[in-house]
PDB file of N, CA and C in Angstrom:
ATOM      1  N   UNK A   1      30.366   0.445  27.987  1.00  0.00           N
ATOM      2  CA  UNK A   1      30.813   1.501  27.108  1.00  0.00           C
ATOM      3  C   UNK A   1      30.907   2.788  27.937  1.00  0.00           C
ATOM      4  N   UNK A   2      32.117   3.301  27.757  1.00  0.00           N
ATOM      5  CA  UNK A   2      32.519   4.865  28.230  1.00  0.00           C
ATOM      6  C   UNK A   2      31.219   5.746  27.951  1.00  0.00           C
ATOM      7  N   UNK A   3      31.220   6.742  28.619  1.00  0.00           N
ATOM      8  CA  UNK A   3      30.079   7.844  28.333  1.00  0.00           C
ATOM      9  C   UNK A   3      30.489   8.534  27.612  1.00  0.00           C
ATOM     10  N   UNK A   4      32.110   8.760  27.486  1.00  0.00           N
ATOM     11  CA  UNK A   4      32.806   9.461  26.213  1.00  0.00           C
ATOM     12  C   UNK A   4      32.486   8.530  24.740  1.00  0.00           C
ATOM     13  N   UNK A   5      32.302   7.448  24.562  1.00  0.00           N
ATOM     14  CA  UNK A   5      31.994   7.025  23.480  1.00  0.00           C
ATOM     15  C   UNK A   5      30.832   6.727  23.271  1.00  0.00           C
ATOM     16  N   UNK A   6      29.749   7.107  23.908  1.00  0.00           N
ATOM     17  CA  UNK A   6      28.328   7.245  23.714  1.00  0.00           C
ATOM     18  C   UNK A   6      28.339   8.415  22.843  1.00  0.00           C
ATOM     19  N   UNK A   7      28.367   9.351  23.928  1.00  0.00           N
ATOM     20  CA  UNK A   7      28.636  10.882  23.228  1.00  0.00           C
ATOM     21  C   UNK A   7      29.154  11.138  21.737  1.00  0.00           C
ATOM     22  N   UNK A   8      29.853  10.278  21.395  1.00  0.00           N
ATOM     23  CA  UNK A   8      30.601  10.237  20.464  1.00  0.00           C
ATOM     24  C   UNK A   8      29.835  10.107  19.405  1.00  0.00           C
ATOM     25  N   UNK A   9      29.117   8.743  19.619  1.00  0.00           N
ATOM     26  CA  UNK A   9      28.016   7.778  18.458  1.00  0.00           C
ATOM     27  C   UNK A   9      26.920   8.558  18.849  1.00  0.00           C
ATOM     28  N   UNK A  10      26.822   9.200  19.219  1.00  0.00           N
ATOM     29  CA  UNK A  10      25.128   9.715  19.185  1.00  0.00           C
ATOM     30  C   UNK A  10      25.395  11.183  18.573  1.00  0.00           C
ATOM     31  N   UNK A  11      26.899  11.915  18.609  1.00  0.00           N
ATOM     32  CA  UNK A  11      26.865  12.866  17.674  1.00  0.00           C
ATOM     33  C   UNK A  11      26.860  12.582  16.658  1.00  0.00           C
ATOM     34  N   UNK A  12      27.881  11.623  16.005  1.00  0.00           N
ATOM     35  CA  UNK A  12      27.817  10.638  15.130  1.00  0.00           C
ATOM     36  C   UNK A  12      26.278  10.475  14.161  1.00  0.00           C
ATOM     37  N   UNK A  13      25.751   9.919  14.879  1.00  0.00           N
ATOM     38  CA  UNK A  13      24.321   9.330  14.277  1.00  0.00           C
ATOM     39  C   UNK A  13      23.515  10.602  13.910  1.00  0.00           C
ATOM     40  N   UNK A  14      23.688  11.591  15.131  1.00  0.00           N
ATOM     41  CA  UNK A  14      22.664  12.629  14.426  1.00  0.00           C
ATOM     42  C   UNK A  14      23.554  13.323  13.014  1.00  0.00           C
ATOM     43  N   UNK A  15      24.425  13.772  13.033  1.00  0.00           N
ATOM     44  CA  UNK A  15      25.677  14.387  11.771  1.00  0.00           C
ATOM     45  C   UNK A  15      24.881  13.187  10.740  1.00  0.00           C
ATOM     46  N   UNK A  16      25.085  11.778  10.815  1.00  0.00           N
ATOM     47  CA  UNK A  16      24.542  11.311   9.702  1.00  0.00           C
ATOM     48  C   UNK A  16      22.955  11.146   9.440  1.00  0.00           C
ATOM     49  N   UNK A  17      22.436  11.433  10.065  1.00  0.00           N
ATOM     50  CA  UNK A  17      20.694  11.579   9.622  1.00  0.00           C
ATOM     51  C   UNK A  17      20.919  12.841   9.106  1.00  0.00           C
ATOM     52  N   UNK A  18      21.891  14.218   9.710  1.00  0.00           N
ATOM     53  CA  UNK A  18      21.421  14.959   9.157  1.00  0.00           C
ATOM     54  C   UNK A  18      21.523  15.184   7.951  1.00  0.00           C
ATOM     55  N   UNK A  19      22.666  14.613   7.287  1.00  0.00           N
ATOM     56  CA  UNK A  19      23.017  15.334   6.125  1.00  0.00           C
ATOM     57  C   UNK A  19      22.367  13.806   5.196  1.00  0.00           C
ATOM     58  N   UNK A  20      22.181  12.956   5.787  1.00  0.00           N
ATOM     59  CA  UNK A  20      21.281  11.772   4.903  1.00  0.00           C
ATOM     60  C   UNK A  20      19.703  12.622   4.486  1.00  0.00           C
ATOM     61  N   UNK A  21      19.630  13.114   5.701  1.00  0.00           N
ATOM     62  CA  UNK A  21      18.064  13.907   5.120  1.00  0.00           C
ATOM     63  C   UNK A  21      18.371  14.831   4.121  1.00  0.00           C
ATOM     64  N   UNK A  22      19.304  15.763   4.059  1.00  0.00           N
ATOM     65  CA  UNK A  22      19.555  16.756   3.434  1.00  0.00           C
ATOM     66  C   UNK A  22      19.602  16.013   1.416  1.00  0.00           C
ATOM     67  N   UNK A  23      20.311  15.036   1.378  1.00  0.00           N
ATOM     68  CA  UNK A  23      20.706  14.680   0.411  1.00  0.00           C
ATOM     69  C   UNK A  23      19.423  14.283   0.254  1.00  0.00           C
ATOM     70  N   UNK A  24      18.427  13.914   0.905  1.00  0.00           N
ATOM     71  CA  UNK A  24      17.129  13.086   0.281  1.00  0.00           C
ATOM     72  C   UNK A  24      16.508  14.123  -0.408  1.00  0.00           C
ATOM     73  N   UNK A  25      16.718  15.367   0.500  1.00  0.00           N
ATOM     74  CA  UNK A  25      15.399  16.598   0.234  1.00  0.00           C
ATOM     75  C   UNK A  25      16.076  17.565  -1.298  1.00  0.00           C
ATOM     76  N   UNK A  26      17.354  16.825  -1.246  1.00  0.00           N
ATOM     77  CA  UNK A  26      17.458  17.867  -2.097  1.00  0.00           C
ATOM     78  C   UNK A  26      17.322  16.990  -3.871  1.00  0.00           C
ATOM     79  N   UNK A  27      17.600  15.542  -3.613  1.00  0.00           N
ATOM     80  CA  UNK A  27      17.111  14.773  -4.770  1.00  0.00           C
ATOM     81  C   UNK A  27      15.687  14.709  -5.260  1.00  0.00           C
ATOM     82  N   UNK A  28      15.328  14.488  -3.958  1.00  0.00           N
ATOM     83  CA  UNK A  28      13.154  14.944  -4.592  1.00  0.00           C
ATOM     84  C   UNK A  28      12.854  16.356  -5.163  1.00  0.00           C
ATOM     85  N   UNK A  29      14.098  17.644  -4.694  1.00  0.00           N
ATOM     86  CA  UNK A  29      13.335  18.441  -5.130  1.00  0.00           C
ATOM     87  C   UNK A  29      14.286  18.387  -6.442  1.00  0.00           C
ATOM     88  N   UNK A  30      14.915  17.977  -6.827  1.00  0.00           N
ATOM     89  CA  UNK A  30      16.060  17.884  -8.515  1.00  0.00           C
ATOM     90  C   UNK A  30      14.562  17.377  -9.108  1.00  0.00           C
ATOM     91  N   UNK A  31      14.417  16.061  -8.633  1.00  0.00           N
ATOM     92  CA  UNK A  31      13.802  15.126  -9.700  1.00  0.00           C
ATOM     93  C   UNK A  31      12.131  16.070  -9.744  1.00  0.00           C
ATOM     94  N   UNK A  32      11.658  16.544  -8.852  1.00  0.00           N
ATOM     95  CA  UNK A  32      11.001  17.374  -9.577  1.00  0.00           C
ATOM     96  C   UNK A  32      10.512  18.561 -10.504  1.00  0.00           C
ATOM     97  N   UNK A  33      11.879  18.559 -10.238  1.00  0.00           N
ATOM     98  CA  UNK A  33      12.106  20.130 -11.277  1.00  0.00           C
ATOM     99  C   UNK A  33      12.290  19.353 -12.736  1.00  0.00           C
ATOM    100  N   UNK A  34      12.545  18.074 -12.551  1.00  0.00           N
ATOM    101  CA  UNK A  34      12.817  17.611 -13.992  1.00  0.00           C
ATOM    102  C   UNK A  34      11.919  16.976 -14.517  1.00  0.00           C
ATOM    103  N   UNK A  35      10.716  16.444 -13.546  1.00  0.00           N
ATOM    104  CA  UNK A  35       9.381  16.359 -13.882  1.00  0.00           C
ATOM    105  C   UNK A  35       8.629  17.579 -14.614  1.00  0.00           C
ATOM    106  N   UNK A  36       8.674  18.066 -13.878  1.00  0.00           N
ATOM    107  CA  UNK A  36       8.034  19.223 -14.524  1.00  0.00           C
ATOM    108  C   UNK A  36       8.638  20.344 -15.738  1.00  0.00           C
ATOM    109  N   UNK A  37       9.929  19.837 -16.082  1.00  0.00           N
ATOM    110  CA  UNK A  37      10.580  20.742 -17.297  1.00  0.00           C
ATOM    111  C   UNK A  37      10.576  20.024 -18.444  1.00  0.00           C
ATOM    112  N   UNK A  38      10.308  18.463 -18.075  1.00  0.00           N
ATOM    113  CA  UNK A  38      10.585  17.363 -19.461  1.00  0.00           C
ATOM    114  C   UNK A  38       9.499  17.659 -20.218  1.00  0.00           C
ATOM    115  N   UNK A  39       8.264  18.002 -19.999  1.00  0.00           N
ATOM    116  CA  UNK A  39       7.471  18.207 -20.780  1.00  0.00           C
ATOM    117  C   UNK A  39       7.353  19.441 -21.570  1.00  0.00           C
ATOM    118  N   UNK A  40       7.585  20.447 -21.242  1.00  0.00           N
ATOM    119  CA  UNK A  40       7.946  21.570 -21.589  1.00  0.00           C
ATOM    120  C   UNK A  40       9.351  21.482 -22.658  1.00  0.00           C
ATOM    121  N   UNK A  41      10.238  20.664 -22.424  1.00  0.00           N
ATOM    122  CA  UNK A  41      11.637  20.594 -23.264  1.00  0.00           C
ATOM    123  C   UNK A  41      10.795  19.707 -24.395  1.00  0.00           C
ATOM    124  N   UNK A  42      10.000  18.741 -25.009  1.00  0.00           N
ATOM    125  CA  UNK A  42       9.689  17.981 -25.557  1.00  0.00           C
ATOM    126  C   UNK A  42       8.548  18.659 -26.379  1.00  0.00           C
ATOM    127  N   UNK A  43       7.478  19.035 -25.936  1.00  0.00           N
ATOM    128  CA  UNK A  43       6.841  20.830 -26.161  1.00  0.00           C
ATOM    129  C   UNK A  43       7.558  21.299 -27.305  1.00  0.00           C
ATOM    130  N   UNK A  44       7.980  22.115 -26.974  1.00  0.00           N
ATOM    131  CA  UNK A  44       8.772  23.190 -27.481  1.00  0.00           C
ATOM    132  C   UNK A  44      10.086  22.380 -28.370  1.00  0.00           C
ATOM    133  N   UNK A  45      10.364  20.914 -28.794  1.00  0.00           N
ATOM    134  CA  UNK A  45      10.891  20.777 -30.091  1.00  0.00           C
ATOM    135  C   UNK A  45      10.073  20.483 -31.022  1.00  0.00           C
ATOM    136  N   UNK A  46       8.869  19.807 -30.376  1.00  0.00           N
ATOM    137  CA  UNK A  46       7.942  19.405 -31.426  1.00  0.00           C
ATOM    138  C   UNK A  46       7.121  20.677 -31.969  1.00  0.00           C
ATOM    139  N   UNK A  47       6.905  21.959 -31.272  1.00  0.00           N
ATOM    140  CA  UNK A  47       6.535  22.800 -32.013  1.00  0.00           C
ATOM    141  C   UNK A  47       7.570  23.694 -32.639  1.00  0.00           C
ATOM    142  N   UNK A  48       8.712  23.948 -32.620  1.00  0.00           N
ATOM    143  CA  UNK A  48       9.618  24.939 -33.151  1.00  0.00           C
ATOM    144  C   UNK A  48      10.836  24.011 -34.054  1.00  0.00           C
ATOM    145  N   UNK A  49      11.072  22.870 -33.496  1.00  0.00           N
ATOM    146  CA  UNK A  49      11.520  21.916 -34.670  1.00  0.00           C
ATOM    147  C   UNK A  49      10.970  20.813 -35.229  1.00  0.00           C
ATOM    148  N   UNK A  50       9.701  21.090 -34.989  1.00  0.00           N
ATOM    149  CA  UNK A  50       8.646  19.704 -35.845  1.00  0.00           C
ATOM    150  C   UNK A  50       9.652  18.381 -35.533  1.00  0.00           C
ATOM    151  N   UNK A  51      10.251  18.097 -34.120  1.00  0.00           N
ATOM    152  CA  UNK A  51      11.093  16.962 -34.220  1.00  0.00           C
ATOM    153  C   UNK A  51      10.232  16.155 -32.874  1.00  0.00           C
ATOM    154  N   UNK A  52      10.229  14.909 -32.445  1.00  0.00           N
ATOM    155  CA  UNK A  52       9.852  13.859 -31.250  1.00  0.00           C
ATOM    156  C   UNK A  52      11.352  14.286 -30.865  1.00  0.00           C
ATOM    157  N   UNK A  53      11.569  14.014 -29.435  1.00  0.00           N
ATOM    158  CA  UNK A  53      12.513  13.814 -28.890  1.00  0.00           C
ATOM    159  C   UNK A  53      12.021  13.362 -27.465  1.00  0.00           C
ATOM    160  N   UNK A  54      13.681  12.127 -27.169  1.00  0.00           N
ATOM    161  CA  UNK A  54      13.272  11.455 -26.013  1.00  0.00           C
ATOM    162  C   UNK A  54      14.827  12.315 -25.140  1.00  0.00           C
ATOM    163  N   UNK A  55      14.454  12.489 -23.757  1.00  0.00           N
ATOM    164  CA  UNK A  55      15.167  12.771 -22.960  1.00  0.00           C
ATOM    165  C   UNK A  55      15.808  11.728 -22.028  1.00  0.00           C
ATOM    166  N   UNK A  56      17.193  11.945 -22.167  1.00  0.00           N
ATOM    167  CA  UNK A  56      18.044  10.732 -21.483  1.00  0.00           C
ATOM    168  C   UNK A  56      18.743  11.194 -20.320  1.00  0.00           C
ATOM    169  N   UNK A  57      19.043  12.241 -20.023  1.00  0.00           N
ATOM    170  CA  UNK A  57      19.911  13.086 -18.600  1.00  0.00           C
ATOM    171  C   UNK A  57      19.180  14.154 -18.357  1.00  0.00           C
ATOM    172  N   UNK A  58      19.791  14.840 -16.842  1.00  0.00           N
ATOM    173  CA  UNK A  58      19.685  15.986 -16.600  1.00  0.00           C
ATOM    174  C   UNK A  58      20.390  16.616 -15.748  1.00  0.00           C
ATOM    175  N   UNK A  59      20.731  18.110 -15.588  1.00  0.00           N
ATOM    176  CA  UNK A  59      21.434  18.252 -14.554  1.00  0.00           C
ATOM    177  C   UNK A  59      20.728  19.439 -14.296  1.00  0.00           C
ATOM    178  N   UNK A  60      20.466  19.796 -12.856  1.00  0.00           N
ATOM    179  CA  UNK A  60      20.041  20.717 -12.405  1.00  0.00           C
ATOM    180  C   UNK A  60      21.292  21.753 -11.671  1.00  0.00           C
ATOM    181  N   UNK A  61      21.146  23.281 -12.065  1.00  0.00           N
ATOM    182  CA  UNK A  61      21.892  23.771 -11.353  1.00  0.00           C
ATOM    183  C   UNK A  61      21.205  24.152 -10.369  1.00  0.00           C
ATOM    184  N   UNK A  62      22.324  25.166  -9.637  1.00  0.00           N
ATOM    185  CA  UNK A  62      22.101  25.278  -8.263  1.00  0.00           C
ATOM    186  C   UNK A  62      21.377  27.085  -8.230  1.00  0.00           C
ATOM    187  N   UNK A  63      20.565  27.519  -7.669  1.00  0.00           N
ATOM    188  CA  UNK A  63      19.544  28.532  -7.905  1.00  0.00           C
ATOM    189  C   UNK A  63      21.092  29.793  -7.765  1.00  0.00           C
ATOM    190  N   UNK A  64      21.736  29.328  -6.870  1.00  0.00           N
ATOM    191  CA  UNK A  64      23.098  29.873  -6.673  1.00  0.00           C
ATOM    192  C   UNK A  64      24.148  30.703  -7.707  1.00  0.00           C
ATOM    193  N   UNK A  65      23.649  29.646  -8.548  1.00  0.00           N
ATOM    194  CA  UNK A  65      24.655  29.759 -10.244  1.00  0.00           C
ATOM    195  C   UNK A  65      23.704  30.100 -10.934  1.00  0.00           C
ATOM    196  N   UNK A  66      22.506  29.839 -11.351  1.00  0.00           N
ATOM    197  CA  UNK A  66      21.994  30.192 -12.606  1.00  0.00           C
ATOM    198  C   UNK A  66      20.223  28.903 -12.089  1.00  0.00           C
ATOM    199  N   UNK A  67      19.326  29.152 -12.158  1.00  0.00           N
ATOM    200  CA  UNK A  67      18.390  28.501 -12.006  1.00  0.00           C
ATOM    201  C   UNK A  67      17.698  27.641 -13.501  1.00  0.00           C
ATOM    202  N   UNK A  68      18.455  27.040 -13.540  1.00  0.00           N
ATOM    203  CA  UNK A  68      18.202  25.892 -14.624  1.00  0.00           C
ATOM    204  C   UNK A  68      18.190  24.719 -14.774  1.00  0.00           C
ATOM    205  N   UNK A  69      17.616  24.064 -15.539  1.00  0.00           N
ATOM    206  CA  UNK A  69      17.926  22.810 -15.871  1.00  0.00           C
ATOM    207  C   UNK A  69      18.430  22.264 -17.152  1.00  0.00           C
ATOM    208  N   UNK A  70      19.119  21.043 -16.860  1.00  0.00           N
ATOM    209  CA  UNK A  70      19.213  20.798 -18.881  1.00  0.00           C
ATOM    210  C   UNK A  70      19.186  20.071 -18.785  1.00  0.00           C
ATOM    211  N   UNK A  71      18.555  19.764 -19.790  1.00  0.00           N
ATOM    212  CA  UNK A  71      17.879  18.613 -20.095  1.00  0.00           C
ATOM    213  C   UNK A  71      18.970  17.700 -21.325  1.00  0.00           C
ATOM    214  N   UNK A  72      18.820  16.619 -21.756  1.00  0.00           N
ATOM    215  CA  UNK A  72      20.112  16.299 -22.935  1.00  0.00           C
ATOM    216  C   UNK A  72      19.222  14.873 -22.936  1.00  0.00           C
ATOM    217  N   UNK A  73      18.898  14.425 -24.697  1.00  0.00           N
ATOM    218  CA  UNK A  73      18.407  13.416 -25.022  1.00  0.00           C
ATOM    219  C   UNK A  73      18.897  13.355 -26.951  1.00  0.00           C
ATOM    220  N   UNK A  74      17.773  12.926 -27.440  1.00  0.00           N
ATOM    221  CA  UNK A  74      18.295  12.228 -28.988  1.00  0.00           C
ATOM    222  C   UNK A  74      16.955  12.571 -29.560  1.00  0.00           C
ATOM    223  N   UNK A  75      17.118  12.750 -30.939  1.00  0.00           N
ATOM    224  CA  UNK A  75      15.805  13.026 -32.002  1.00  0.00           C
ATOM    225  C   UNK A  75      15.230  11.995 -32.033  1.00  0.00           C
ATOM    226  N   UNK A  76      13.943  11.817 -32.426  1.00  0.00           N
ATOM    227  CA  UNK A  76      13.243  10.510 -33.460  1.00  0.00           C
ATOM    228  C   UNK A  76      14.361   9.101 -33.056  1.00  0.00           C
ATOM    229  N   UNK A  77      14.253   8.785 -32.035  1.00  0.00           N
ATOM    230  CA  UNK A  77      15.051   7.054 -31.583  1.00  0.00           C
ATOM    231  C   UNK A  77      16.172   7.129 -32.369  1.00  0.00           C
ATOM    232  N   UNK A  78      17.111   8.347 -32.534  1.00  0.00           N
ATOM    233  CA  UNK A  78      18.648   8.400 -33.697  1.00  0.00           C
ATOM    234  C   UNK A  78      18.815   8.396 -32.576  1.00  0.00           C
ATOM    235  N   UNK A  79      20.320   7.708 -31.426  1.00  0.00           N
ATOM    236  CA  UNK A  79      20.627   8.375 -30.640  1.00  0.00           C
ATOM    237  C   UNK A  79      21.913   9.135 -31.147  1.00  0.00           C
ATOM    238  N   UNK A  80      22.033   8.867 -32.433  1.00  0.00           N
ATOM    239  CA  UNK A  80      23.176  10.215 -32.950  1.00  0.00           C
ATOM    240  C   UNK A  80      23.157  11.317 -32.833  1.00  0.00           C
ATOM    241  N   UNK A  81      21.689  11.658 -32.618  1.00  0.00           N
ATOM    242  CA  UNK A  81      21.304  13.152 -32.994  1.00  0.00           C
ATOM    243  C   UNK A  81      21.005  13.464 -31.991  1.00  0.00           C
ATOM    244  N   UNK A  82      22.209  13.728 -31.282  1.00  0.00           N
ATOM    245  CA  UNK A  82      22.121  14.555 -29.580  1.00  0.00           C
ATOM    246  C   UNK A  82      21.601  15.788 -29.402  1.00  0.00           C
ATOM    247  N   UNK A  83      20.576  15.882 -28.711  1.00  0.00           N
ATOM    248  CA  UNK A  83      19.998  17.433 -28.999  1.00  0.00           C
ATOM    249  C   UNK A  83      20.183  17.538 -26.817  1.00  0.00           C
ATOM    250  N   UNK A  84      19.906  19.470 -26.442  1.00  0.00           N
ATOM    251  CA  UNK A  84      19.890  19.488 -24.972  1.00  0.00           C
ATOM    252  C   UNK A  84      19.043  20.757 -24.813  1.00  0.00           C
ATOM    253  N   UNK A  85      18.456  20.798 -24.160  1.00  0.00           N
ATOM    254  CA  UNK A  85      18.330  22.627 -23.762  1.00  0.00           C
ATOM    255  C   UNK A  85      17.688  22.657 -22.316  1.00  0.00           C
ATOM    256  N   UNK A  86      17.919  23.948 -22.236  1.00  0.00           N
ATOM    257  CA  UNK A  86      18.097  24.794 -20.574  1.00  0.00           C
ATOM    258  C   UNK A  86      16.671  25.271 -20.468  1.00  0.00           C
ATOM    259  N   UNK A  87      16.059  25.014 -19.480  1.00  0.00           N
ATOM    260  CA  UNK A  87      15.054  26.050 -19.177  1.00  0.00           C
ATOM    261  C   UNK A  87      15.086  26.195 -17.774  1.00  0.00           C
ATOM    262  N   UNK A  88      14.751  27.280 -17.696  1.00  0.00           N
ATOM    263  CA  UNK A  88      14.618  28.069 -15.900  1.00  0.00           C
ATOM    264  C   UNK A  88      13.582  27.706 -15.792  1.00  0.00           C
ATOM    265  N   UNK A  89      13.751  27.092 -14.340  1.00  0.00           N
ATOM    266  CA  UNK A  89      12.999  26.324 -13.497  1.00  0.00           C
ATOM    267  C   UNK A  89      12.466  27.310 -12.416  1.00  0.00           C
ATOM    268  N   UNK A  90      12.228  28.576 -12.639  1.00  0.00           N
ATOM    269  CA  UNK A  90      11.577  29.335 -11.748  1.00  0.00           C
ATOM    270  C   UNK A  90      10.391  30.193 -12.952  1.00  0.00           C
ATOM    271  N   UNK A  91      10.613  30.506 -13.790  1.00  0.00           N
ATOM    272  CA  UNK A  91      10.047  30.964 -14.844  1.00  0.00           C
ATOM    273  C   UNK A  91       9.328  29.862 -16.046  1.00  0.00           C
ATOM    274  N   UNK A  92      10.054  28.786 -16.133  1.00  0.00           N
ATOM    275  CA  UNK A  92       9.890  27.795 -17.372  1.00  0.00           C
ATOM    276  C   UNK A  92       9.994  28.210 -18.440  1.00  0.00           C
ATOM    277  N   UNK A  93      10.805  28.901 -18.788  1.00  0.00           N
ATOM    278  CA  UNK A  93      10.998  29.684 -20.281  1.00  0.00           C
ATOM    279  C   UNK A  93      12.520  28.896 -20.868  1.00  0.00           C
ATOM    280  N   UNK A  94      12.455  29.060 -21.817  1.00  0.00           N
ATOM    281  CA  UNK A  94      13.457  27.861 -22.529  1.00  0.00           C
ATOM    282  C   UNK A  94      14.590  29.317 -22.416  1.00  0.00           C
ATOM    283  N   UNK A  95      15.645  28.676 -22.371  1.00  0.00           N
ATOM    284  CA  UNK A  95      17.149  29.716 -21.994  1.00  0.00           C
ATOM    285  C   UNK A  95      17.692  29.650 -23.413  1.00  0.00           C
ATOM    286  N   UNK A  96      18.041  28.127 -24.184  1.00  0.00           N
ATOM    287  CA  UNK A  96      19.245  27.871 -24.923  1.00  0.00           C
ATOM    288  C   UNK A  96      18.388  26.626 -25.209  1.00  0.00           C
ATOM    289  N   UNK A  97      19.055  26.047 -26.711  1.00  0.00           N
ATOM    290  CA  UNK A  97      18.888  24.960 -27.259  1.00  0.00           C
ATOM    291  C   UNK A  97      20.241  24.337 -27.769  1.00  0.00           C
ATOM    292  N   UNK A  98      20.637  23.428 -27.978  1.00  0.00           N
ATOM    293  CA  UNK A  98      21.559  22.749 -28.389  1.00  0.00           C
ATOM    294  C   UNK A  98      21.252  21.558 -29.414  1.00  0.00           C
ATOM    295  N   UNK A  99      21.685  21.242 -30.611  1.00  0.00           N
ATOM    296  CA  UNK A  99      21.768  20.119 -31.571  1.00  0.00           C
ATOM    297  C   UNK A  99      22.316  20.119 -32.789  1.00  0.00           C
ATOM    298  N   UNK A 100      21.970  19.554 -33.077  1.00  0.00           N
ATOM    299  CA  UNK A 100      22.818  19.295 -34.590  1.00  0.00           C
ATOM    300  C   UNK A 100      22.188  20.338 -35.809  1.00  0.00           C
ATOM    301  N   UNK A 101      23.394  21.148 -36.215  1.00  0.00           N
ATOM    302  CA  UNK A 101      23.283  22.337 -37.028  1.00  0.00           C
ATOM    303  C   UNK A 101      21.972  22.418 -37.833  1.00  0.00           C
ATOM    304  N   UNK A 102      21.774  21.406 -38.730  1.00  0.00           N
ATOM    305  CA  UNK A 102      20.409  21.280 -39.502  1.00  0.00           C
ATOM    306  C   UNK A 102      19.319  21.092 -38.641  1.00  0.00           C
ATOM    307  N   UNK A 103      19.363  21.189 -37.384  1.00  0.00           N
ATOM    308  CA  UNK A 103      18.063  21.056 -36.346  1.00  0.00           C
ATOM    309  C   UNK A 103      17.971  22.538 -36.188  1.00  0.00           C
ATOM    310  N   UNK A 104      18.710  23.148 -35.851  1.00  0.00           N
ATOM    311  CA  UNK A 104      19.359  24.187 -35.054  1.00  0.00           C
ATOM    312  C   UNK A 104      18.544  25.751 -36.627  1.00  0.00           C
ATOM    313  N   UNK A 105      18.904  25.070 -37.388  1.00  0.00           N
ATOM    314  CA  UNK A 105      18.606  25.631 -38.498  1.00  0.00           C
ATOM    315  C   UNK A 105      17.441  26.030 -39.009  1.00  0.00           C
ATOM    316  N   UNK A 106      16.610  24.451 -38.798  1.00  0.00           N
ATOM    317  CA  UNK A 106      15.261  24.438 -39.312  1.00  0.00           C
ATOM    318  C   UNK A 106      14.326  25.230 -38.725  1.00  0.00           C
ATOM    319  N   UNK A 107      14.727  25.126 -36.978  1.00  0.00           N
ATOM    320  CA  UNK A 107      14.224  26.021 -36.051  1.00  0.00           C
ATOM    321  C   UNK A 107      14.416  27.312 -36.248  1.00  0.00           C
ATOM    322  N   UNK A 108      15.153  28.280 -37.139  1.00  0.00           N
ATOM    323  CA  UNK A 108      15.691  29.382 -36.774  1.00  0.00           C
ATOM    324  C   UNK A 108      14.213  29.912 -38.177  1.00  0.00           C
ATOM    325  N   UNK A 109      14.110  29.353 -39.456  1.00  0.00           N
ATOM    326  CA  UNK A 109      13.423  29.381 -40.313  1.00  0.00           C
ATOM    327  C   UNK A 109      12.034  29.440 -40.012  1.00  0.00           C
ATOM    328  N   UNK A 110      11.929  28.521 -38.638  1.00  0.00           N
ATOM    329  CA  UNK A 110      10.069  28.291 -38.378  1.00  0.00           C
ATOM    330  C   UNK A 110      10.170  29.354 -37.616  1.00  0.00           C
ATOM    331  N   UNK A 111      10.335  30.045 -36.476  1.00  0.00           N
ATOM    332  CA  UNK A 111      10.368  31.023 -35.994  1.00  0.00           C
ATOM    333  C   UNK A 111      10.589  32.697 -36.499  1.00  0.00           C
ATOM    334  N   UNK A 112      11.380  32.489 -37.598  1.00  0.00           N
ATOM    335  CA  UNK A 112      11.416  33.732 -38.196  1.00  0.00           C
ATOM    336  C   UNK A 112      10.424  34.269 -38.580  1.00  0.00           C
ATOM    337  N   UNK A 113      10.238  36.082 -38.168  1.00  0.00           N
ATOM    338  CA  UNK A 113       8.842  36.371 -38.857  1.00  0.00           C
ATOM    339  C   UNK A 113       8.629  36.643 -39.868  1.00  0.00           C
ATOM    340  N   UNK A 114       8.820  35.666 -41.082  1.00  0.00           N
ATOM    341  CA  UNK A 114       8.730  36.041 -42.478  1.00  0.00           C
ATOM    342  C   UNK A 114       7.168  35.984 -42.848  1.00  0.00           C
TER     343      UNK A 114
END
């Protein structure tokens, strides 16, 4: 083998470790941000909408855009009743909620300071 095509595969190989590492480091740190927000998203329906909810996705943004996560799952084993919400993953404070109007509702009633 040429020394020009050594050169080649060994830039090669390092370009792909590097960005193979990169993609690793940056999935452990997703999946922990979503460790640590699922409980907090599940939290906070069961106390402000007296509802169980199971979480089925997530997407993490990028600290770049907006430092959040969202979370997106279903009420009480309905998976009709798509519910999602955002919380910042530097703070842990809930951003936004998302679900179905009469969820959305009940919550607005328990929270009010009547």
């Amino acid at each position: 083998m040429s020394r020009k095509w050594r050169i080649i595969l060994i830039v090669f190989a390092a370009f792909t470790l590097l960005v193979g590492g990169c993609a690793i480091t940056y999935h452990v740190k997703n999946s922990n941000i979503v460790k640590k927000t699922t409980p907090i998203g599940v939290e906070y329906f069961k106390k402000v909408y007296d509802v169980t909810v199971e979480f089925t996705d997530s997407q993490v943004m990028g600290e770049y855009v907006r430092p959040d996560v969202v979370l997106y799952g279903y009420i009480n084993n309905d998976v009709n009743e798509r519910i999602s919400i955002a919380i910042n993953y530097n703070t842990y404070e809930v951003q936004y909620v998302g679900g179905p109007e009469w969820l959305l509702e009940k919550g607005e009633k328990n929270t009010s300071p009547n």
